[in-house]
N, C-alpha and C. Protein backbone atom coordinates (compact mmCIF):
# COMPACT_ATOMS: atom_id res chain seq x y z
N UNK A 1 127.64 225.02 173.58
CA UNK A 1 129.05 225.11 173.92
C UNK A 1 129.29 226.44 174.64
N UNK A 2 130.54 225.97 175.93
CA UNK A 2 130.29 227.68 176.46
C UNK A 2 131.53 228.10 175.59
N UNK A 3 131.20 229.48 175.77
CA UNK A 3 132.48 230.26 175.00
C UNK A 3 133.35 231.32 175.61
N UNK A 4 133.62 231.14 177.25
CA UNK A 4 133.56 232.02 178.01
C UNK A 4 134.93 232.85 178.33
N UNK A 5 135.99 232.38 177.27
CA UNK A 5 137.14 232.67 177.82
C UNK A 5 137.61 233.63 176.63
N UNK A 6 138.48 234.49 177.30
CA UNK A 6 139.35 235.54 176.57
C UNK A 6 140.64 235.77 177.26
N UNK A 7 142.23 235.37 176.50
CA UNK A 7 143.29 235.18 176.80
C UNK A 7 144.02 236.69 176.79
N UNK A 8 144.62 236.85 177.71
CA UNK A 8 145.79 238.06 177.63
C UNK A 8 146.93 237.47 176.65
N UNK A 9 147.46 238.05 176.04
CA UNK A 9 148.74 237.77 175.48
C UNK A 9 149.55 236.62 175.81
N UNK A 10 149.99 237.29 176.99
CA UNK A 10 151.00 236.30 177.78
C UNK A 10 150.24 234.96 177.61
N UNK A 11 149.69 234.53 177.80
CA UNK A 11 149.60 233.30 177.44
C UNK A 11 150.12 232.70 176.67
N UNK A 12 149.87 232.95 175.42
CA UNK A 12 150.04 232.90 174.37
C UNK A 12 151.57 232.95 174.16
N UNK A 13 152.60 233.74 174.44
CA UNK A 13 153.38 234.43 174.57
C UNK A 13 154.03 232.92 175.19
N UNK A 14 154.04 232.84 176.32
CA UNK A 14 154.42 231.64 177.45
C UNK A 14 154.11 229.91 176.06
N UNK A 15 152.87 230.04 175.98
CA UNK A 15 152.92 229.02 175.31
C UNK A 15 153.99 228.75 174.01
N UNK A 16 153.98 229.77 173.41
CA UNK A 16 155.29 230.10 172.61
C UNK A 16 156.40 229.84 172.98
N UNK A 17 156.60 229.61 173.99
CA UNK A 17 158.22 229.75 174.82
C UNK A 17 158.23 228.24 175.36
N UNK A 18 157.25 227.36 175.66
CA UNK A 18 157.60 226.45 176.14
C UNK A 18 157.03 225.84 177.24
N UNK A 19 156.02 226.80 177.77
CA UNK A 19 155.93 227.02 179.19
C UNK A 19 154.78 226.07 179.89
N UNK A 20 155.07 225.04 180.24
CA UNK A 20 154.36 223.88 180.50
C UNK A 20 153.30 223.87 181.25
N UNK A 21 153.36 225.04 182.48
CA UNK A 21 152.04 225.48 182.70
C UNK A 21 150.63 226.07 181.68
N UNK A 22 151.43 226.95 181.36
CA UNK A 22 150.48 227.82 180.01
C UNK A 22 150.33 227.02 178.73
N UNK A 23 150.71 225.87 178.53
CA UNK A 23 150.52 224.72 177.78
C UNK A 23 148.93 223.78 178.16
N UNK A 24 149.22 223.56 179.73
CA UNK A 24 148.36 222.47 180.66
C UNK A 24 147.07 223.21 180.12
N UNK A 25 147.18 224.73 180.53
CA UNK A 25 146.68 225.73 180.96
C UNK A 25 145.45 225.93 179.17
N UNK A 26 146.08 226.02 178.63
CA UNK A 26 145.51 226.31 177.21
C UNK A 26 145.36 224.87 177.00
N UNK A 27 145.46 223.46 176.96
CA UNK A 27 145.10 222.51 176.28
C UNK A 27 143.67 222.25 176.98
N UNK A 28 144.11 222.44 178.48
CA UNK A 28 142.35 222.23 178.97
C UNK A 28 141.31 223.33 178.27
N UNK A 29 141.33 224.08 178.43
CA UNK A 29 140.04 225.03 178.32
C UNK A 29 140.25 224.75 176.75
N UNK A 30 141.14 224.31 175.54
CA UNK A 30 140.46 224.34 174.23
C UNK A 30 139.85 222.53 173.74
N UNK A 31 139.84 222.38 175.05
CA UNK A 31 139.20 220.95 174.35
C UNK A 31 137.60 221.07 174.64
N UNK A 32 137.32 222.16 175.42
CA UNK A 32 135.93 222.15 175.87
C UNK A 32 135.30 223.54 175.52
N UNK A 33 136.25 224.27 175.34
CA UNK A 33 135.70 225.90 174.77
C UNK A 33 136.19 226.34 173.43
N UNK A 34 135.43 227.57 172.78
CA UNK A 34 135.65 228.14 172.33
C UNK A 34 136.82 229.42 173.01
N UNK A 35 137.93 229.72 172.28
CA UNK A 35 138.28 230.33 173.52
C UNK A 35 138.59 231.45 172.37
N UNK A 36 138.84 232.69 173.15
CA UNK A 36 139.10 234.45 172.17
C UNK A 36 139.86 234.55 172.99
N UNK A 37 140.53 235.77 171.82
CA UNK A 37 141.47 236.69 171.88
C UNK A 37 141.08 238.14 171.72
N UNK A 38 141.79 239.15 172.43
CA UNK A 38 141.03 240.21 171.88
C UNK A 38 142.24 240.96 170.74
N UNK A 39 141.93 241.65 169.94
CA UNK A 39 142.50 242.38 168.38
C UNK A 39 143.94 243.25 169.21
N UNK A 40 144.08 243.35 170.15
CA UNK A 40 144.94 243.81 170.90
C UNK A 40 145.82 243.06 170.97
N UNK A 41 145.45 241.44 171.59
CA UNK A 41 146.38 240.45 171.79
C UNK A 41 146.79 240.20 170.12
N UNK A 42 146.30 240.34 168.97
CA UNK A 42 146.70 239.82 168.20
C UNK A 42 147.52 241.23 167.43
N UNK A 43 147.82 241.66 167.50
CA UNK A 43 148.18 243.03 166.82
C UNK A 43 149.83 243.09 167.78
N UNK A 44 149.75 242.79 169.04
CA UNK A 44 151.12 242.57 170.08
C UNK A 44 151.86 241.07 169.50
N UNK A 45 151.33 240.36 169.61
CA UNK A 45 152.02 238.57 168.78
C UNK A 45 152.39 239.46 167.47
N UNK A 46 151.96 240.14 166.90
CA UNK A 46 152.17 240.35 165.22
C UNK A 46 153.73 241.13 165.32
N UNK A 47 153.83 241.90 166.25
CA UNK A 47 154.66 243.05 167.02
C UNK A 47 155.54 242.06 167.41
N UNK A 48 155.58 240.86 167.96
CA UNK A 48 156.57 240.33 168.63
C UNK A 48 157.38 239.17 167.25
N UNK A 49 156.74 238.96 166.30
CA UNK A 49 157.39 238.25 165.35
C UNK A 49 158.31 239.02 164.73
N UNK A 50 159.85 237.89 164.28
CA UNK A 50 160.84 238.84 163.98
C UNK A 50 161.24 238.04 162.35
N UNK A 51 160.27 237.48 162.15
CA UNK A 51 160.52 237.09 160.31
C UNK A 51 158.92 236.41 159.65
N UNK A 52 159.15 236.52 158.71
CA UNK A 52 157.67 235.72 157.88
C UNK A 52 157.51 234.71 158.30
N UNK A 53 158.57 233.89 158.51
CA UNK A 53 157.64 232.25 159.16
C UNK A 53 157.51 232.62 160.26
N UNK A 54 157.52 233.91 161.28
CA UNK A 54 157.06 233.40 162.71
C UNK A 54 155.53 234.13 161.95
N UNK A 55 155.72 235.25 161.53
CA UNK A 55 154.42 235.49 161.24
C UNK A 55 153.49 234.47 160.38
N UNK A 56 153.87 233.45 159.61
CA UNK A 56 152.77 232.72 159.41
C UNK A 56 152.43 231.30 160.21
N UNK A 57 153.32 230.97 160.97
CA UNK A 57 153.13 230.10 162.03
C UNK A 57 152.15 230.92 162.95
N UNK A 58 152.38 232.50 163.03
CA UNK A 58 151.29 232.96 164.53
C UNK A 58 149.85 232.83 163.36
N UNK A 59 149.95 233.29 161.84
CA UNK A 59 148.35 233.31 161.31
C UNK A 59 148.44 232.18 161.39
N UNK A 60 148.46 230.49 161.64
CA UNK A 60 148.18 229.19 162.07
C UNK A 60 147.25 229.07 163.22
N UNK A 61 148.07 229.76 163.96
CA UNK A 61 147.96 229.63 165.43
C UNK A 61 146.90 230.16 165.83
N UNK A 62 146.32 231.40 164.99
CA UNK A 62 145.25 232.71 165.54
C UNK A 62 143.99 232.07 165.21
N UNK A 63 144.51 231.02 164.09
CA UNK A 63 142.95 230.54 163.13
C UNK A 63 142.33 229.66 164.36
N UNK A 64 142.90 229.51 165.54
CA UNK A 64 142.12 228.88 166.77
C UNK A 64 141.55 229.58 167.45
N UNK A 65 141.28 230.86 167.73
CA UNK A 65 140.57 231.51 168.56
C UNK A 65 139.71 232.28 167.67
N UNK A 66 138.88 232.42 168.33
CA UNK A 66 137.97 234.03 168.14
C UNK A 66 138.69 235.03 168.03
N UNK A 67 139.07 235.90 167.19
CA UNK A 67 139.65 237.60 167.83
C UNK A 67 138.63 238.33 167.85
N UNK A 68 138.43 239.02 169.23
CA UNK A 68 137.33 240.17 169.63
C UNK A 68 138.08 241.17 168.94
N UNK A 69 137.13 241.82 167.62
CA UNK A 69 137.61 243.24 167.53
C UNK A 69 137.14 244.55 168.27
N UNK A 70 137.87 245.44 168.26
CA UNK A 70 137.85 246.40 168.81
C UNK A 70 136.25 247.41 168.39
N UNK A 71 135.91 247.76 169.25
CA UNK A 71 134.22 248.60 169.29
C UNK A 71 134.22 249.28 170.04
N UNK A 72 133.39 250.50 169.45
CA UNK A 72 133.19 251.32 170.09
C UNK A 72 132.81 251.46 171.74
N UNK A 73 132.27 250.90 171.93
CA UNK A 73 132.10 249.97 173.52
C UNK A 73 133.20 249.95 174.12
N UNK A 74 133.90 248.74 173.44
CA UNK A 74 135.31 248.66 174.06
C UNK A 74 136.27 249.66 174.36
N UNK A 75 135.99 250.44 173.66
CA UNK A 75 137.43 252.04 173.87
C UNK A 75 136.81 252.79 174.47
N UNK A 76 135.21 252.81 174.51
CA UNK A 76 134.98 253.57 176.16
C UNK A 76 135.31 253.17 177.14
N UNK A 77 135.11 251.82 177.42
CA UNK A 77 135.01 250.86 178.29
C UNK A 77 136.96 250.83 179.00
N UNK A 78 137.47 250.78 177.76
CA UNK A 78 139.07 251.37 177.94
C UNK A 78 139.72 252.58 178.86
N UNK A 79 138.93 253.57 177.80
CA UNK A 79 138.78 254.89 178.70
C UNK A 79 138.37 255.12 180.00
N UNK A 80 137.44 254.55 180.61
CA UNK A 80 137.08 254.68 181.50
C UNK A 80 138.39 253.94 183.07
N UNK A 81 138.50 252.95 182.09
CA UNK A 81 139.53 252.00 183.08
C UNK A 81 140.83 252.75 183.18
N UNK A 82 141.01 253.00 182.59
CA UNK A 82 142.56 253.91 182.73
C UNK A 82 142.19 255.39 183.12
N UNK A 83 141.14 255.59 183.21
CA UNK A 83 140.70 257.24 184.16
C UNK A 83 140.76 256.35 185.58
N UNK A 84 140.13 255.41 185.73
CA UNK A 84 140.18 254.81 187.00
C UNK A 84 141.04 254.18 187.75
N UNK A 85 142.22 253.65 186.53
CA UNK A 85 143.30 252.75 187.38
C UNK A 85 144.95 252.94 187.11
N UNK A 86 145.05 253.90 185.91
CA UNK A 86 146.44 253.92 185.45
C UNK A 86 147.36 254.35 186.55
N UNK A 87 146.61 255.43 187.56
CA UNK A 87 147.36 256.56 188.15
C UNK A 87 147.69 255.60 189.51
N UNK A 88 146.62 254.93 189.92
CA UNK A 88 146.45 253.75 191.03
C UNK A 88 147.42 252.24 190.66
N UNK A 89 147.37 251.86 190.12
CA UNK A 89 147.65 250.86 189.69
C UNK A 89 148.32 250.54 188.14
N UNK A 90 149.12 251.77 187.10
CA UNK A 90 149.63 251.52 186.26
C UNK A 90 149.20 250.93 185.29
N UNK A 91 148.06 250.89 185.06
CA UNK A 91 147.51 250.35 183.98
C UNK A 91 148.12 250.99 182.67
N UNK A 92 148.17 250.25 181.56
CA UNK A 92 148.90 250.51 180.31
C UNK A 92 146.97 250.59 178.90
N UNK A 93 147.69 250.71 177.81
CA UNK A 93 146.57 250.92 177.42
C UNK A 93 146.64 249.72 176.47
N UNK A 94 147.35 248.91 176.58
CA UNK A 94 147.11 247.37 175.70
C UNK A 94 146.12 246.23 176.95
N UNK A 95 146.68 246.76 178.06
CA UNK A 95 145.88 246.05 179.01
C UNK A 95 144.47 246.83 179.60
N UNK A 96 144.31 247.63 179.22
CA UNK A 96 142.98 248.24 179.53
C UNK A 96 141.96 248.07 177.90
N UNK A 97 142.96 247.70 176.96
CA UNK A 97 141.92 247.55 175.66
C UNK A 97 141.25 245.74 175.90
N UNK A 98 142.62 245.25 176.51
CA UNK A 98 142.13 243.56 176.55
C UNK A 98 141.40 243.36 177.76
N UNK A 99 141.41 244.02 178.77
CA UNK A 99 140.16 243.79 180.14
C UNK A 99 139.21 244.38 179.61
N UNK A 100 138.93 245.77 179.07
CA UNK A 100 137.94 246.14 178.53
C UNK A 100 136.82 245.40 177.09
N UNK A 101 137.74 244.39 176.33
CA UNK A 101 137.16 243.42 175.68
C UNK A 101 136.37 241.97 176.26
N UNK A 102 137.30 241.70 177.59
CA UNK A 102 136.56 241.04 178.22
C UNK A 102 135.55 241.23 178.90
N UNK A 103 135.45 242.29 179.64
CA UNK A 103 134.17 242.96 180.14
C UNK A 103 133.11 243.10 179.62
N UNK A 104 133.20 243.98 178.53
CA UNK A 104 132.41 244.21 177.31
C UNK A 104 131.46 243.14 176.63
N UNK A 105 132.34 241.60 176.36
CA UNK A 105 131.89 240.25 175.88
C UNK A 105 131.42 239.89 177.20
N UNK A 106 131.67 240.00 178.15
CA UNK A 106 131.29 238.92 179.47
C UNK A 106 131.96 238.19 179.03
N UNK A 107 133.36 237.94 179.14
CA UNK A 107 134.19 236.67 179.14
C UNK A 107 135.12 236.69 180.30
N UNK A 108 135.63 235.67 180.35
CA UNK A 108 136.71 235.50 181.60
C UNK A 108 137.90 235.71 181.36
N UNK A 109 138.79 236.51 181.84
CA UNK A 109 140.06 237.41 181.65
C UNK A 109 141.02 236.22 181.83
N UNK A 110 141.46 235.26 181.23
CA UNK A 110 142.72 234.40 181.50
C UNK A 110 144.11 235.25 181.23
N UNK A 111 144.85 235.05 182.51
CA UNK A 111 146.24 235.96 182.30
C UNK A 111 146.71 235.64 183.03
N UNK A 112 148.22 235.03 182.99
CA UNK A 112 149.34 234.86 183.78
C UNK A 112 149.94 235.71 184.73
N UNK A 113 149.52 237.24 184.52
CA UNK A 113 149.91 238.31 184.83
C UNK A 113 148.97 238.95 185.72
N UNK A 114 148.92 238.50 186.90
CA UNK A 114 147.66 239.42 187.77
C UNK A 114 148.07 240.49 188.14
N UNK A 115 149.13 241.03 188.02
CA UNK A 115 149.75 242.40 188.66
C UNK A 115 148.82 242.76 187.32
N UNK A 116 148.88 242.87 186.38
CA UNK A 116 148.35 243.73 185.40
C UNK A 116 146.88 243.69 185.31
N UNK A 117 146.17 243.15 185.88
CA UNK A 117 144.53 242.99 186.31
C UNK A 117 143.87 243.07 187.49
N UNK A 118 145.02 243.66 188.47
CA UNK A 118 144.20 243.42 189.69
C UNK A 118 143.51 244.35 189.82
């Protein structure tokens, strides 16, 4: 089985909301993959719930992916990206922890948001 994908937030986020693309979008790739998250994306969903049932509807929801935790790897790998792109291109450091998890795994960066990955 491949396992090649790792979701930005927004996805997730969008799928939450309704969003029929990011629905299409996530039903394909989980009928054939394993798909992750990185500890970033899940720590921001935790941040965005505003009572106990959203928070135990999102622990429902999480028990479907992989969460990549955070390693030492990865927060160099962080570091390095935001020496290289914050000043250029605004990079934030929730989005340099989740490209840097994908990098790190060799997975494929799925994100609605290409301003924030280009």
């Amino acid at each position: 089985m491949n396992d090649n994908f790792l979701l930005d937030t927004d996805i997730l986020v969008n799928v939450g909301r309704g969003d029929a693309a990011a629905i299409a979008q996530l039903s394909d790739i989980m009928t054939v993959e394993r798909v992750h998250v990185s500890a970033v994306t899940e720590m921001e969903l935790i941040v965005g719930c505003r009572n106990k049932s959203e928070l135990r509807n999102l622990a429902k929801l999480l028990e479907r992916f992989v969460v990549v935790p955070l390693t030492p790897e990865i927060t160099t790998t962080s570091i390095t990206l935001l020496k290289t792109y914050r000043l250029s291109h605004g990079l934030l450091i929730a989005d340099a922890l989740i490209a840097a998890s994908a990098l790190v795994t060799d997975r494929v960066l799925l994100s609605g948001n290409a301003k924030h990955f280009r």
